[in-house]
N, C-alpha and C. Protein backbone atom coordinates (compact mmCIF):
# COMPACT_ATOMS: atom_id res chain seq x y z
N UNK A 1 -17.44 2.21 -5.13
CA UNK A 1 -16.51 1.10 -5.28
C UNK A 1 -15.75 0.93 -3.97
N UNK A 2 -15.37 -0.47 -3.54
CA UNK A 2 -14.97 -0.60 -2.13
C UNK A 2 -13.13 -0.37 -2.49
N UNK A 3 -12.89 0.20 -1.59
CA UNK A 3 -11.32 -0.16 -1.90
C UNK A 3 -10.65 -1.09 -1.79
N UNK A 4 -10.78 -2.44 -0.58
CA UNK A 4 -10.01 -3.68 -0.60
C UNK A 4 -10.70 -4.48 0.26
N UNK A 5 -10.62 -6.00 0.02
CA UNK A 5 -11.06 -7.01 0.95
C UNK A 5 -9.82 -8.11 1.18
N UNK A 6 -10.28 -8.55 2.18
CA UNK A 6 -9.07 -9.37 2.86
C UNK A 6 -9.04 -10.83 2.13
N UNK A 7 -8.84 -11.55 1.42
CA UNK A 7 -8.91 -13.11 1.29
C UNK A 7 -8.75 -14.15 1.63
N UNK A 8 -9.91 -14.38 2.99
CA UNK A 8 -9.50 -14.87 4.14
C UNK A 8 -9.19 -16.79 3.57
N UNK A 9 -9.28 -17.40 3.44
CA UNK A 9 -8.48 -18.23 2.49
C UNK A 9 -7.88 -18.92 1.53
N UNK A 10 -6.99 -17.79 1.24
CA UNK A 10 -5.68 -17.88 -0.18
C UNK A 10 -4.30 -17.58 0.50
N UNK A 11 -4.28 -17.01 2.10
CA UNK A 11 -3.01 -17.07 2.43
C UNK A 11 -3.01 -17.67 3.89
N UNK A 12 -2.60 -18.78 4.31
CA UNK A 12 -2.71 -19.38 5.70
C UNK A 12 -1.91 -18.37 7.16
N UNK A 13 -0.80 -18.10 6.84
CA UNK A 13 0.00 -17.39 8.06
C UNK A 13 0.10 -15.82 7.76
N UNK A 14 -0.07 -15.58 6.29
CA UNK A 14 -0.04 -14.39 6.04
C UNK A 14 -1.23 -13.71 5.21
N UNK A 15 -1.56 -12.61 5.07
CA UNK A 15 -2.64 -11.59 4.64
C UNK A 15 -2.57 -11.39 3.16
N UNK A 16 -3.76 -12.20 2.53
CA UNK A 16 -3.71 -11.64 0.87
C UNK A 16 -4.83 -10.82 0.80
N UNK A 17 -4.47 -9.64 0.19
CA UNK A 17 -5.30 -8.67 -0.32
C UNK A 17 -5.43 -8.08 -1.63
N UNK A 18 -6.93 -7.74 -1.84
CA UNK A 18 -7.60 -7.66 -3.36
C UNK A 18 -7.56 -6.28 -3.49
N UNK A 19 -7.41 -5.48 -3.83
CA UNK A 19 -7.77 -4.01 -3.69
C UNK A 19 -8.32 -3.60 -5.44
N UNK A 20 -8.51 -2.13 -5.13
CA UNK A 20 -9.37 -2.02 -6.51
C UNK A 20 -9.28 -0.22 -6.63
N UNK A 21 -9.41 -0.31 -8.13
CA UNK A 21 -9.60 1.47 -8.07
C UNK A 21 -10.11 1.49 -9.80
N UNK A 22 -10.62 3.01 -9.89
CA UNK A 22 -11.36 3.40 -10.94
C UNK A 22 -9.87 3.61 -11.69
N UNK A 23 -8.65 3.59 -11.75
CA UNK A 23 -7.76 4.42 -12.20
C UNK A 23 -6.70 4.12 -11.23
N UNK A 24 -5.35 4.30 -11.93
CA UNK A 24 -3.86 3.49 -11.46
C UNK A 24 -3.64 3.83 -10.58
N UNK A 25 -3.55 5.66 -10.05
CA UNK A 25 -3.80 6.23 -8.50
C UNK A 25 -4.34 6.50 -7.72
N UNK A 26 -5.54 5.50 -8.14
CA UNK A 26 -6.61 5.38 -7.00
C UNK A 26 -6.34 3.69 -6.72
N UNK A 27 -5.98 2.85 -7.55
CA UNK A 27 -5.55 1.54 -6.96
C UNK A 27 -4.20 1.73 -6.02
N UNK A 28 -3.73 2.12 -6.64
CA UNK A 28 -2.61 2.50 -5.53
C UNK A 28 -2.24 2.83 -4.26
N UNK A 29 -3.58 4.04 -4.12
CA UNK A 29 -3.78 4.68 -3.14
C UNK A 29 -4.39 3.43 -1.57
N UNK A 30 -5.28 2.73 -2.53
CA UNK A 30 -6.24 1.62 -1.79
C UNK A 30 -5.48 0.74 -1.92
N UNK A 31 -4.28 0.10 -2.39
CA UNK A 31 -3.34 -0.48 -1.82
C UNK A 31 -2.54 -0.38 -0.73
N UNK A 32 -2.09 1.02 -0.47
CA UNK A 32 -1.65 1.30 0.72
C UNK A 32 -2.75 1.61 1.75
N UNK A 33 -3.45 2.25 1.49
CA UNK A 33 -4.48 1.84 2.76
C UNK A 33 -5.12 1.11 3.20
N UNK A 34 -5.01 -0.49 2.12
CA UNK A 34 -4.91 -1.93 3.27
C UNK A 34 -3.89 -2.41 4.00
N UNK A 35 -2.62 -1.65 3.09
CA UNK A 35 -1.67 -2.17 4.11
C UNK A 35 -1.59 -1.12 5.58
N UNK A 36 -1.82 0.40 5.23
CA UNK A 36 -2.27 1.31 6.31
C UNK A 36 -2.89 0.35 7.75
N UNK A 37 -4.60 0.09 6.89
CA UNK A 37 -5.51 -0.01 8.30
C UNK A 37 -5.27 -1.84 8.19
N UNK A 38 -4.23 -2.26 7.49
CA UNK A 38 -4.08 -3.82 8.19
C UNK A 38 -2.65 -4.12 9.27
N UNK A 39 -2.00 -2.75 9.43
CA UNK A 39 -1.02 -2.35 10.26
C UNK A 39 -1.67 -1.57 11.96
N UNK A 40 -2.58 -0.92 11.92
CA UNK A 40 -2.76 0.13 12.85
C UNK A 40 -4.35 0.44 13.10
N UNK A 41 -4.75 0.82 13.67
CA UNK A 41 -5.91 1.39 13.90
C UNK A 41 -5.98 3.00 13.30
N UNK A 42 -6.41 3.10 11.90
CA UNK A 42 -5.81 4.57 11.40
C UNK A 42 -6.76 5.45 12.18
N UNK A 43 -7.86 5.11 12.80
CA UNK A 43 -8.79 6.49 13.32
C UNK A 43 -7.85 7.16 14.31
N UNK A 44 -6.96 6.52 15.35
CA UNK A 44 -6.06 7.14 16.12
C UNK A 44 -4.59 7.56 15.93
N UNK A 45 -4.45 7.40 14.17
CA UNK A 45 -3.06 8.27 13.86
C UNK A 45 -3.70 9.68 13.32
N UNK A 46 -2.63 10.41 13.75
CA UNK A 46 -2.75 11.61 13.59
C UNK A 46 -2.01 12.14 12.21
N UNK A 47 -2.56 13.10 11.50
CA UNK A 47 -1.39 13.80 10.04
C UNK A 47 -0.64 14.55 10.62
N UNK A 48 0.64 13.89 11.08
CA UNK A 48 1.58 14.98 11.53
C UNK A 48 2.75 15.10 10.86
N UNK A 49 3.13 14.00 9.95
CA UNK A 49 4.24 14.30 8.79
C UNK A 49 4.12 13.38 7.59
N UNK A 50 4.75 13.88 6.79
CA UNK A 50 4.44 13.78 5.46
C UNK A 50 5.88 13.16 5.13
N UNK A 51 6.15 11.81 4.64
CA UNK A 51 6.96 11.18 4.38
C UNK A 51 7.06 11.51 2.20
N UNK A 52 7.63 11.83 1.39
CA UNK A 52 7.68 11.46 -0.36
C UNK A 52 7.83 10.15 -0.78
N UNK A 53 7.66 9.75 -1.69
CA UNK A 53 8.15 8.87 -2.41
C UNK A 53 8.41 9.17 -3.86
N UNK A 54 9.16 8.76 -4.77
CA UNK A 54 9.69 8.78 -5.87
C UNK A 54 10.27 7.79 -6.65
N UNK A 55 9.19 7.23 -7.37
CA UNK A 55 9.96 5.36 -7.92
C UNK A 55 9.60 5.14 -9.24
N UNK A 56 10.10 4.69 -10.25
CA UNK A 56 10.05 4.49 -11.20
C UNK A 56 10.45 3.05 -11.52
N UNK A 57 9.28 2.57 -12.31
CA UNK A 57 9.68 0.96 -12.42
C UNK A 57 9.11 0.48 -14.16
N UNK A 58 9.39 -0.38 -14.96
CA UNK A 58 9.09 -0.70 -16.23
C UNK A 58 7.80 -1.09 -16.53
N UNK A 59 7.17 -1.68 -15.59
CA UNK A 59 5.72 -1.63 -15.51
C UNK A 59 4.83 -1.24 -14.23
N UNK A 60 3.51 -1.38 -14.37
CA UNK A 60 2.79 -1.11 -13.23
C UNK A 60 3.13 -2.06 -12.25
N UNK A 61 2.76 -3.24 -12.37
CA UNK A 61 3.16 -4.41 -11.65
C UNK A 61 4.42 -3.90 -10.21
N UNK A 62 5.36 -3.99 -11.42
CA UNK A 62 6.71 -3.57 -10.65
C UNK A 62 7.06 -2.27 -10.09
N UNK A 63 6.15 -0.91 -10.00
CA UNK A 63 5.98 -0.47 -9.68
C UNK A 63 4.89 -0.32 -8.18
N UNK A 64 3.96 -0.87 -8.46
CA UNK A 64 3.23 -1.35 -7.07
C UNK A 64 3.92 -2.22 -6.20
N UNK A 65 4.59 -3.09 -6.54
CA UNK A 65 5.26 -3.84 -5.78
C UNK A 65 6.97 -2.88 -4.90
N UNK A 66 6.85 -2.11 -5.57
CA UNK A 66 7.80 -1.13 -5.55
C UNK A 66 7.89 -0.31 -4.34
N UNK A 67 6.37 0.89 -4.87
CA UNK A 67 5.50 1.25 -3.47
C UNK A 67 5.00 0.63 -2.45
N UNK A 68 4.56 -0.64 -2.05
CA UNK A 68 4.26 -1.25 -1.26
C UNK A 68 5.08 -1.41 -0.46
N UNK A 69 6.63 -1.86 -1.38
CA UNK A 69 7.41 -2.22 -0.10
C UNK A 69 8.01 -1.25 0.28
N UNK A 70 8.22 0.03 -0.34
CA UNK A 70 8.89 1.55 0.22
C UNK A 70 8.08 1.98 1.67
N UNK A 71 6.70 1.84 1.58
CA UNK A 71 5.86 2.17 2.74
C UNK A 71 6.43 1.26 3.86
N UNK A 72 6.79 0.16 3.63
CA UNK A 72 7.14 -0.81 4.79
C UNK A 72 8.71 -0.32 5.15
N UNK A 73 9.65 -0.10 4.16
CA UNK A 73 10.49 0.71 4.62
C UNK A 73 10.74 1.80 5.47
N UNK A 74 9.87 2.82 4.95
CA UNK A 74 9.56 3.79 5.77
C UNK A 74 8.94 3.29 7.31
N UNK A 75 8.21 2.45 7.10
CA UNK A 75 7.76 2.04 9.11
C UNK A 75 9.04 1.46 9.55
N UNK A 76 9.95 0.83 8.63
CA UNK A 76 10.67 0.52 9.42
C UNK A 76 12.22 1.11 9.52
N UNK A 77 11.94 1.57 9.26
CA UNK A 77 13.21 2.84 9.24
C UNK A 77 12.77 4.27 10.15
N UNK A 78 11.87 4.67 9.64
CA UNK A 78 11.66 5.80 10.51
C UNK A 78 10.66 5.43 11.61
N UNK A 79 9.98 4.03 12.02
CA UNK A 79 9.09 4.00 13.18
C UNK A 79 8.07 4.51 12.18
N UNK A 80 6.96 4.69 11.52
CA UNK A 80 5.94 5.33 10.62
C UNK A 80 5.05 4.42 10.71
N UNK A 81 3.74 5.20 11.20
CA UNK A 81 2.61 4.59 10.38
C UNK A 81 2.31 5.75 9.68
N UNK A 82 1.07 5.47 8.97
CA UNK A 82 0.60 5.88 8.42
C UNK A 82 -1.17 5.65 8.17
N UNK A 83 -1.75 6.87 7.31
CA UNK A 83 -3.09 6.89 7.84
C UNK A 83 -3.55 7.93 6.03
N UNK A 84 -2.84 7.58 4.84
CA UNK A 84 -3.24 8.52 3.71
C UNK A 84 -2.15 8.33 2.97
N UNK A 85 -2.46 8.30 1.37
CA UNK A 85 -1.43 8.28 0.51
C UNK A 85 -2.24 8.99 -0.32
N UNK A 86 -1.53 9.97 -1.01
CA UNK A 86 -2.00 10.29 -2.28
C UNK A 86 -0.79 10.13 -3.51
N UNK A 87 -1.51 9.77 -4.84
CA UNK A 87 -0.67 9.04 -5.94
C UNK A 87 -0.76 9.33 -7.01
N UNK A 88 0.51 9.95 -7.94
CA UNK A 88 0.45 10.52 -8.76
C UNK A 88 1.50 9.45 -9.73
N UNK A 89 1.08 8.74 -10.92
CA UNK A 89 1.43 7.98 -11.63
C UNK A 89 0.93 8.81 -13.09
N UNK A 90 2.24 8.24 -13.85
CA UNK A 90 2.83 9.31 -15.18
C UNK A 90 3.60 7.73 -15.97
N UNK A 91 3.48 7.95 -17.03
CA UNK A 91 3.96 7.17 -17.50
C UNK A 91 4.55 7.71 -19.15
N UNK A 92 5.72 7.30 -19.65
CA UNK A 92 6.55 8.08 -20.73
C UNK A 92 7.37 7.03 -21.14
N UNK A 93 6.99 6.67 -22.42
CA UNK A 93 7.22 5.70 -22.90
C UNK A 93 6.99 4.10 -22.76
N UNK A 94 8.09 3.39 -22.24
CA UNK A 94 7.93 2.08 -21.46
C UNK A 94 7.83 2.10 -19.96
N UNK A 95 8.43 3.48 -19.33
CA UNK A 95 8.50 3.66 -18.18
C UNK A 95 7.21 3.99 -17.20
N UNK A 96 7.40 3.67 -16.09
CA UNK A 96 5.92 4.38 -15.39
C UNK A 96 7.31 5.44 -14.24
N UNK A 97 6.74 5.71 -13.81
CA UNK A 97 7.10 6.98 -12.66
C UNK A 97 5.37 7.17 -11.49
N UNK A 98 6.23 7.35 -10.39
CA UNK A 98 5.44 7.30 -9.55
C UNK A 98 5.50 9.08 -8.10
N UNK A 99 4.93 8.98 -8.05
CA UNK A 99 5.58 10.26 -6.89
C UNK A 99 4.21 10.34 -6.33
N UNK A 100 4.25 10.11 -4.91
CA UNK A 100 3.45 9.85 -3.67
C UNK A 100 3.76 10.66 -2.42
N UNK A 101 2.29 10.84 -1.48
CA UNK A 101 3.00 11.35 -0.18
C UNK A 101 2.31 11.33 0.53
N UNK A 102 2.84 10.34 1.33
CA UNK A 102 2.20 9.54 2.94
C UNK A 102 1.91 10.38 3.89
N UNK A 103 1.34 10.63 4.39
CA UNK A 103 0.72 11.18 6.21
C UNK A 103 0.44 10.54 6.90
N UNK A 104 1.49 10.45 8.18
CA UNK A 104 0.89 9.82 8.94
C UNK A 104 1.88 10.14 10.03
N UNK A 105 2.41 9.77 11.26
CA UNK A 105 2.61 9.79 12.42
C UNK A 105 3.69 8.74 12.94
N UNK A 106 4.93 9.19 13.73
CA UNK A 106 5.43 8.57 14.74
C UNK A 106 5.14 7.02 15.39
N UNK A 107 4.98 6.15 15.00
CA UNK A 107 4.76 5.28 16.23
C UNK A 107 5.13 5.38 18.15
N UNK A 108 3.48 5.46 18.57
CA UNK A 108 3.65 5.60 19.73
C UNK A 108 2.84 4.07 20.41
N UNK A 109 3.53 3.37 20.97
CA UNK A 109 2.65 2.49 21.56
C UNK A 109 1.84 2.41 22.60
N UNK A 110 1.50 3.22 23.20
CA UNK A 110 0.89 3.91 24.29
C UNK A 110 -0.36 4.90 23.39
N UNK A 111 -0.48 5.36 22.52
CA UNK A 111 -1.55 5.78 21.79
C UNK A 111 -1.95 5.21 20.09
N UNK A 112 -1.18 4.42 19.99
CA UNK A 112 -1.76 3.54 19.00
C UNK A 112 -2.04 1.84 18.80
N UNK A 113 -3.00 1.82 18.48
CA UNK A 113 -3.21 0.34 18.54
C UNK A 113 -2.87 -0.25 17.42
N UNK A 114 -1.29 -0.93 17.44
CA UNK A 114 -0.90 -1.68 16.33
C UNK A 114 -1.51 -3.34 16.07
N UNK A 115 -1.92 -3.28 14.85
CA UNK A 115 -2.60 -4.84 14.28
C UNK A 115 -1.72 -6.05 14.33
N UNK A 116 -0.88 -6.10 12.79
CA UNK A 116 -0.19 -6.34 12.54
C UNK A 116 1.17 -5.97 11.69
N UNK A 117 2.28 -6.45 12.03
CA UNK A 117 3.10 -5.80 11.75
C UNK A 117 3.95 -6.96 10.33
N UNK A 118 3.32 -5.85 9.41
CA UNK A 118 3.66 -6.32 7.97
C UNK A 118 5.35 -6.27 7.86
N UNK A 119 5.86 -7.45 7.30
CA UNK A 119 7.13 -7.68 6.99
C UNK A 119 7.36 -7.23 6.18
N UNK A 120 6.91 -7.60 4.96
CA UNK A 120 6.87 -7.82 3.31
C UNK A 120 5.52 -7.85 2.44
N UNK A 121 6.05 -7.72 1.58
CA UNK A 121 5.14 -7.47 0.04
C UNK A 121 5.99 -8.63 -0.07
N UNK A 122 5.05 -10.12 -1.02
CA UNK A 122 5.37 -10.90 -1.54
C UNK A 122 5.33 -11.53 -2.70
N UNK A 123 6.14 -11.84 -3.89
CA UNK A 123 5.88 -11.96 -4.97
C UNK A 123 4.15 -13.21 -4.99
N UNK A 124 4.24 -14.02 -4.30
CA UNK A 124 3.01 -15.06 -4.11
C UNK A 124 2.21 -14.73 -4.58
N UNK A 125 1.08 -14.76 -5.92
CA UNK A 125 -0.06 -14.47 -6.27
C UNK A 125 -0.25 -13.43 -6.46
N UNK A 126 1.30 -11.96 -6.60
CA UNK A 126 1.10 -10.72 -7.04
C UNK A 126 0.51 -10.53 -8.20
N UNK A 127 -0.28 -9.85 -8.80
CA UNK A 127 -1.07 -9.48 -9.78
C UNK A 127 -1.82 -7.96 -9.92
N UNK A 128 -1.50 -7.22 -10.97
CA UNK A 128 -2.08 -6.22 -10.84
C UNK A 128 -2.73 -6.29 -12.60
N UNK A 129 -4.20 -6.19 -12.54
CA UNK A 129 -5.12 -6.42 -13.72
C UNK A 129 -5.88 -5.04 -14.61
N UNK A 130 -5.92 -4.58 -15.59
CA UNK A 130 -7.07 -3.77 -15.92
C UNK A 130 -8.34 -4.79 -16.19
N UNK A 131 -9.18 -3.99 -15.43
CA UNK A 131 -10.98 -5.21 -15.54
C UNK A 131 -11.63 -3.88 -16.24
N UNK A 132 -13.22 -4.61 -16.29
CA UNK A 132 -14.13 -3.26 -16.78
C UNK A 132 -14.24 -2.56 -16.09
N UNK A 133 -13.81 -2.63 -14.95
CA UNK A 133 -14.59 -1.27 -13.49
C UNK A 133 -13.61 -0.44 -12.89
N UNK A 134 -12.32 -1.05 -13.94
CA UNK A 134 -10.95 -0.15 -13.90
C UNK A 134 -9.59 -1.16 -13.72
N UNK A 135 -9.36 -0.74 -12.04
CA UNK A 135 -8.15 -1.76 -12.05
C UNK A 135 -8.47 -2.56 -10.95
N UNK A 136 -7.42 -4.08 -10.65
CA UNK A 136 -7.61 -4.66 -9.26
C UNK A 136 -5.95 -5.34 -9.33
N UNK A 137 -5.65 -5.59 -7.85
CA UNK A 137 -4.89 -5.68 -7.88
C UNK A 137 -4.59 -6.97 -6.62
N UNK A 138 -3.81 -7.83 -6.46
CA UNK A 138 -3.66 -9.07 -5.58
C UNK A 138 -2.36 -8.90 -5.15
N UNK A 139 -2.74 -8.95 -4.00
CA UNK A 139 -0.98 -8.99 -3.27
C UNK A 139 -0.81 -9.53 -1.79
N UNK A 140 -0.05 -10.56 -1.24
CA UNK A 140 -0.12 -11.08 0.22
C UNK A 140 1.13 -10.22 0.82
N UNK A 141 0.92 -9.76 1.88
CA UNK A 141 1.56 -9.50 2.91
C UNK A 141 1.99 -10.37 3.98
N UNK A 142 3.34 -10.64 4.41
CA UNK A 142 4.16 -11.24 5.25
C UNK A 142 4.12 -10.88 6.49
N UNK A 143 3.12 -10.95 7.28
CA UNK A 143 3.46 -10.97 8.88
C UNK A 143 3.67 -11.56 9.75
């Protein structure tokens, strides 16, 4: 199964992406690693720190939208890319809970080749689906 394709026209100035997974933390995971390798060239970040996350939201939906934009926080707060997420989703009752943890590296511009530099996660055509082949999920990015 591929993890994500780009939808080269459904968003004119900005990046909509399809992503997909067998299971909620594997869509997840391949959510952030379009926004990962649609930020950076990940073959030249290095695993040199490990950023957490911890989010809890009422549905999946709002939870992905949640994580998405925490990762963009983190680049832009601490300078971060990143190059790996792994995703651990729990859910208890109405609630989902999430707890994640990024690897990835410093921004250096002199050894990394940055793409584009994602603003936002945008409500526009957000969608996150169960299909037969698991999950998929739609989301444009603001750059």
């Amino acid at each position: 199964m591929k993890k994500y394709k780009i939808l080269e026209d459904v968003a004119i100035a900005d990046i909509a992406i399809e992503a997909y997974g067998k299971g909620l933390n594997e869509l997840f995971e391949n959510c952030a690693f379009a926004v990962f390798e649609e930020s950076a060239d990940i073959n030249k970040i290095k695993e040199k720190e490990k950023k957490s996350v911890k989010l809890s939201a009422k549905s999946a939906d709002d939870l992905l939208f949640d994580f998405l934009s925490e990762i963009l926080f983190l680049k832009d707060t601490y300078s971060m890319i990143f190059k790996k997420a792994s995703v651990k989703i729990s859910k208890k009752g109405n609630n989902y809970s999430l707890n994640a943890e990024l690897v990835g590296e410093p921004i250096n511009r002199k050894k990394h080749e940055l793409r584009n530099d994602i603003k936002a996660i945008t409500l526009h055509m957000f969608k996150l689906e169960k299909t037969k082949e698991g999950y998929k999920a739609l989301f444009v990015v603001d750059v």
